[in-house]
Protein backbone atom coordinates (compact mmCIF):
# COMPACT_ATOMS: atom_id res chain seq x y z
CA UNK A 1 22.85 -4.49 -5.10
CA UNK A 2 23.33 -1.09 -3.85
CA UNK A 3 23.47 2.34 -5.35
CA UNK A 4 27.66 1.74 -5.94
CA UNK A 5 26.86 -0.98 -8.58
CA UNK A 6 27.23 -0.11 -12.18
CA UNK A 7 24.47 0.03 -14.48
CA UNK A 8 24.86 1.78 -17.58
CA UNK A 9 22.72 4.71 -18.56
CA UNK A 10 21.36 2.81 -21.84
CA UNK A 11 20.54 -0.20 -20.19
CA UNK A 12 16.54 -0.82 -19.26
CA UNK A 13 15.45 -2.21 -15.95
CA UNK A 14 12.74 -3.27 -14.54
CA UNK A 15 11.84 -0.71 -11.76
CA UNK A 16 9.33 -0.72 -8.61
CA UNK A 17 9.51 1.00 -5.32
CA UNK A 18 7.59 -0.75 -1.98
CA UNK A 19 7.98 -0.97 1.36
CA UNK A 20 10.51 -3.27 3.22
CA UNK A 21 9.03 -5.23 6.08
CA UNK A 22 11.32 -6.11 9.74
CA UNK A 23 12.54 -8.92 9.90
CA UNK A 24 10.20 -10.62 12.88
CA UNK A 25 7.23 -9.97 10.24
CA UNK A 26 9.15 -11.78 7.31
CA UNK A 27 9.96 -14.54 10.24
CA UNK A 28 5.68 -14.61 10.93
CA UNK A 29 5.00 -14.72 7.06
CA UNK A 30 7.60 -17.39 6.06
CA UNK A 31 6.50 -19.66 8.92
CA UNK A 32 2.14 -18.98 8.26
CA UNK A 33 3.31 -19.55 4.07
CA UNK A 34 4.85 -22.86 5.46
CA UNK A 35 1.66 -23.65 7.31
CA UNK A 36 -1.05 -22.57 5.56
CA UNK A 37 -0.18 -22.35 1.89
CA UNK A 38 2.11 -25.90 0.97
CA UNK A 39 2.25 -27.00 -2.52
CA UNK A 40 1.89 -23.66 -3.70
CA UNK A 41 4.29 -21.30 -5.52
CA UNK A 42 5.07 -19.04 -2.37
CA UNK A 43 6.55 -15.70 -2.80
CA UNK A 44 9.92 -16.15 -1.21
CA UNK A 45 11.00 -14.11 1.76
CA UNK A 46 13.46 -11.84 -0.22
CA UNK A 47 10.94 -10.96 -2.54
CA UNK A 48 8.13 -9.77 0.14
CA UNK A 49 7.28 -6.05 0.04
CA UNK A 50 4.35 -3.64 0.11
CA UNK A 51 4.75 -2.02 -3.38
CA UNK A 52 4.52 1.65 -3.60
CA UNK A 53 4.85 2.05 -7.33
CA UNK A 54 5.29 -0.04 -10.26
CA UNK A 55 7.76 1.43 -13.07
CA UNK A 56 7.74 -1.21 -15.76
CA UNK A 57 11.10 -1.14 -17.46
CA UNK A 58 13.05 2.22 -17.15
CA UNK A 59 16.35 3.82 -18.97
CA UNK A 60 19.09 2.98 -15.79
CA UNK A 61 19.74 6.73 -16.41
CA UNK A 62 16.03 7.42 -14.51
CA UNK A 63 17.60 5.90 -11.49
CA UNK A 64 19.03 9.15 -10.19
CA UNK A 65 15.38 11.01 -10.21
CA UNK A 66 13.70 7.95 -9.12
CA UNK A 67 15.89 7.49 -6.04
CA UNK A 68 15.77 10.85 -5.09
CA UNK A 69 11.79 10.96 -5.53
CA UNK A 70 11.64 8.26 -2.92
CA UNK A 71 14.29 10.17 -0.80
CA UNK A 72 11.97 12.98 -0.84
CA UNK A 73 8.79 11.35 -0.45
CA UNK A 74 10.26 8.85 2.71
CA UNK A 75 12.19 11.81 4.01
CA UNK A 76 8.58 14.10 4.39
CA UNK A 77 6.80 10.92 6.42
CA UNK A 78 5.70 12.19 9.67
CA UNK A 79 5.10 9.25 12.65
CA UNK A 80 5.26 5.60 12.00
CA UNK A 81 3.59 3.71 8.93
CA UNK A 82 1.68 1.08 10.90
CA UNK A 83 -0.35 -1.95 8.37
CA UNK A 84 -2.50 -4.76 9.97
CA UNK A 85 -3.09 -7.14 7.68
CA UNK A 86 -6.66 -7.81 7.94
CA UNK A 87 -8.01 -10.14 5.15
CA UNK A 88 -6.80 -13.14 2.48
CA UNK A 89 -7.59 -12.14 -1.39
CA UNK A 90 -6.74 -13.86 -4.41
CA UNK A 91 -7.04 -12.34 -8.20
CA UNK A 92 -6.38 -14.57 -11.04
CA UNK A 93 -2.20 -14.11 -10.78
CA UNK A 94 -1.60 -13.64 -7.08
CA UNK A 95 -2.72 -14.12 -3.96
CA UNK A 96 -2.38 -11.35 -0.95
CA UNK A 97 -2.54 -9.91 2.77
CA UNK A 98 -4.74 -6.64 2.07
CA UNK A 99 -3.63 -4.54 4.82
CA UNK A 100 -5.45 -1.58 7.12
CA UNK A 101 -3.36 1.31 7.01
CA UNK A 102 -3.35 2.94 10.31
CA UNK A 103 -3.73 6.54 10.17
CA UNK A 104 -3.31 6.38 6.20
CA UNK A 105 0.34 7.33 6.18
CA UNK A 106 1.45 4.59 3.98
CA UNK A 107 -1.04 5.57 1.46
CA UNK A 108 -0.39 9.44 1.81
CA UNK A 109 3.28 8.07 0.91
CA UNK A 110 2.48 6.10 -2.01
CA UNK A 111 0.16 8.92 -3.04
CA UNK A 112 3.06 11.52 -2.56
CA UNK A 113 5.80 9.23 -4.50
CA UNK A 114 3.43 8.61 -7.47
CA UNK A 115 2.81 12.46 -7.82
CA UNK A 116 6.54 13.13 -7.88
CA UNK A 117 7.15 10.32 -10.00
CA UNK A 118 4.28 11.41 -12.45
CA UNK A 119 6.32 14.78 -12.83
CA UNK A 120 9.44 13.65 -13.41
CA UNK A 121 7.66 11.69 -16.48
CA UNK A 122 8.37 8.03 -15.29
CA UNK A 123 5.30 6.73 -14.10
CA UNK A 124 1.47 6.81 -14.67
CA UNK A 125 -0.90 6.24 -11.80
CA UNK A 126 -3.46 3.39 -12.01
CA UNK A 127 -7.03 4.14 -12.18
CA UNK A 128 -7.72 2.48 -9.10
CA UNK A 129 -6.64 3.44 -5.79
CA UNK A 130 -3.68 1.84 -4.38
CA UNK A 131 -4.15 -0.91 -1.94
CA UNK A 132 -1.63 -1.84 1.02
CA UNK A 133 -1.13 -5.28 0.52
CA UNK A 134 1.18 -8.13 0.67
CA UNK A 135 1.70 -10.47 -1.86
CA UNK A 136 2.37 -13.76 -0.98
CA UNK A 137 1.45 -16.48 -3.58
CA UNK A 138 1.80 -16.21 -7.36
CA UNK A 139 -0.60 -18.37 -9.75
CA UNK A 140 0.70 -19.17 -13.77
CA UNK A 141 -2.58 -20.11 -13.77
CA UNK A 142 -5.13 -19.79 -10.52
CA UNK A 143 -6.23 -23.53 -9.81
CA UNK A 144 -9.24 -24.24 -10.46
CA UNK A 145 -11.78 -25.08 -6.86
CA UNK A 146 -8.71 -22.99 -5.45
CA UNK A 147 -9.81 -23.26 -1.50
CA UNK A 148 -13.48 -23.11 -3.05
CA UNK A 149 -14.14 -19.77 -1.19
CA UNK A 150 -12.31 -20.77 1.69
CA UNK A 151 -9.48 -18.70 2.61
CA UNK A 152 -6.92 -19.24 5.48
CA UNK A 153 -6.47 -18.22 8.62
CA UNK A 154 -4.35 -14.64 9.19
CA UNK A 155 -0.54 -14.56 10.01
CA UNK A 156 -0.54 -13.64 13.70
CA UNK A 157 1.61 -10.35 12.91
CA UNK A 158 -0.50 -7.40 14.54
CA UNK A 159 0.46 -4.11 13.30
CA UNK A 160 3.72 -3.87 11.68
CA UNK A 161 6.06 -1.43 11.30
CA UNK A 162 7.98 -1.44 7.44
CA UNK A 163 11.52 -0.58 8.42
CA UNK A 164 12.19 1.48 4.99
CA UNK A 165 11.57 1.76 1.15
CA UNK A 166 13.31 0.55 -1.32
CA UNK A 167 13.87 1.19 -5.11
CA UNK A 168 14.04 -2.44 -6.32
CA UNK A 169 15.40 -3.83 -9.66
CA UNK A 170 13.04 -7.23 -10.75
CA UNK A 171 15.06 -9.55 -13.18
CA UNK A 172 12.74 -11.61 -15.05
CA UNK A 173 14.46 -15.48 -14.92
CA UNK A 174 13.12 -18.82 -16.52
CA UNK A 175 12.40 -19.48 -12.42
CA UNK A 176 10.81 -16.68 -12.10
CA UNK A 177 11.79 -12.79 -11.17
CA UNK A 178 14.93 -12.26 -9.25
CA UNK A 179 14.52 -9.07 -6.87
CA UNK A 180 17.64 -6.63 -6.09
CA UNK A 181 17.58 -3.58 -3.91
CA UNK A 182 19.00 -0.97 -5.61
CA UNK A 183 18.98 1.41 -2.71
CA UNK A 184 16.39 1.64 0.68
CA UNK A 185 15.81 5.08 2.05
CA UNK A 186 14.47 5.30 5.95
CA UNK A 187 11.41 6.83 6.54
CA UNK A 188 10.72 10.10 8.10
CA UNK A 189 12.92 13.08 8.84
């Protein structure tokens, strides 16, 4: 989807806004959830992201100020985001590749896009501090004796480089959420 399609102004969508990764780190993440994580529900390669900011379902007619928060906040970047993913965690719905955030420029962007999001009224900031991260399993229900503490091994990505942001629209389906850009933005002046 991009910012030509129609929605109209009534109708609510499901909002977020995350980083988009290259695609020779999708390649490295598709190929190690192959490997490492089989006979689980993988999060499929369209649908991998380093979320910025989660809206929760939004008027369509919030799309204009959203997208031009992001603009703003991806337009003021200075140098290159750089995330390392450097350990395995799983919570009780998802599992994930927490990420070191070089230099903390990808947090001083999500920190700057939640502030200008807070102001224009369509987002509240969680009460914990955002975490770089990528998701890459989802659990209905976490198994039980799950890897019993084990965890595997790292994707052999190094640092990478997200190649923009992205306002995305999630449609919830009976197979799960369907994910649509809306628009991506590049980063930095």
């Amino acid at each position: 989807m991009s910012s030509t399609a129609s929605v109209g102004g009534d109708d609510r969508l499901r909002l977020f806004l995350g980083l988009r990764l290259p695609e020779p780190a999708l390649d490295e993440v598709e190929a190690w959830q192959r490997a490492q994580l089989e006979r689980m529900r993988v999060v499929p390669r369209a649908h991998l992201h380093v979320t910025l900011a989660f809206l929760g379902h939004r008027p369509a007619g919030d799309l204009p100020g959203v997208l031009e928060a992001l603009r703003e906040a991806a337009g003021a970047v200075e140098g290159e985001l750089r995330l390392t993913p450097v350990r395995y965690r799983e919570t009780r719905s998802v599992a994930m590749l927490v990420c070191e955030d070089e230099g903390g420029r990808a947090g001083l962007l999500a920190a700057d896009l939640q502030e200008r999001l807070e102001r224009l009224g369509v987002y509240r900031r969680e009460a914990r501090p955002w975490l770089p991260h990528l998701t890459v399993i989802r659990f209905r229900e976490r198994p039980r004796g799950h890897r019993e503490g084990a965890t595997p091994p790292l994707p052999e990505l190094g640092e990478v480089a997200p190649s923009d942001a992205a306002v995305f629209i999630s449609r919830l389906r009976r197979d799960g959420a369907q994910y649509l850009v809306y628009e991506a933005v590049t980063l930095g002046g």
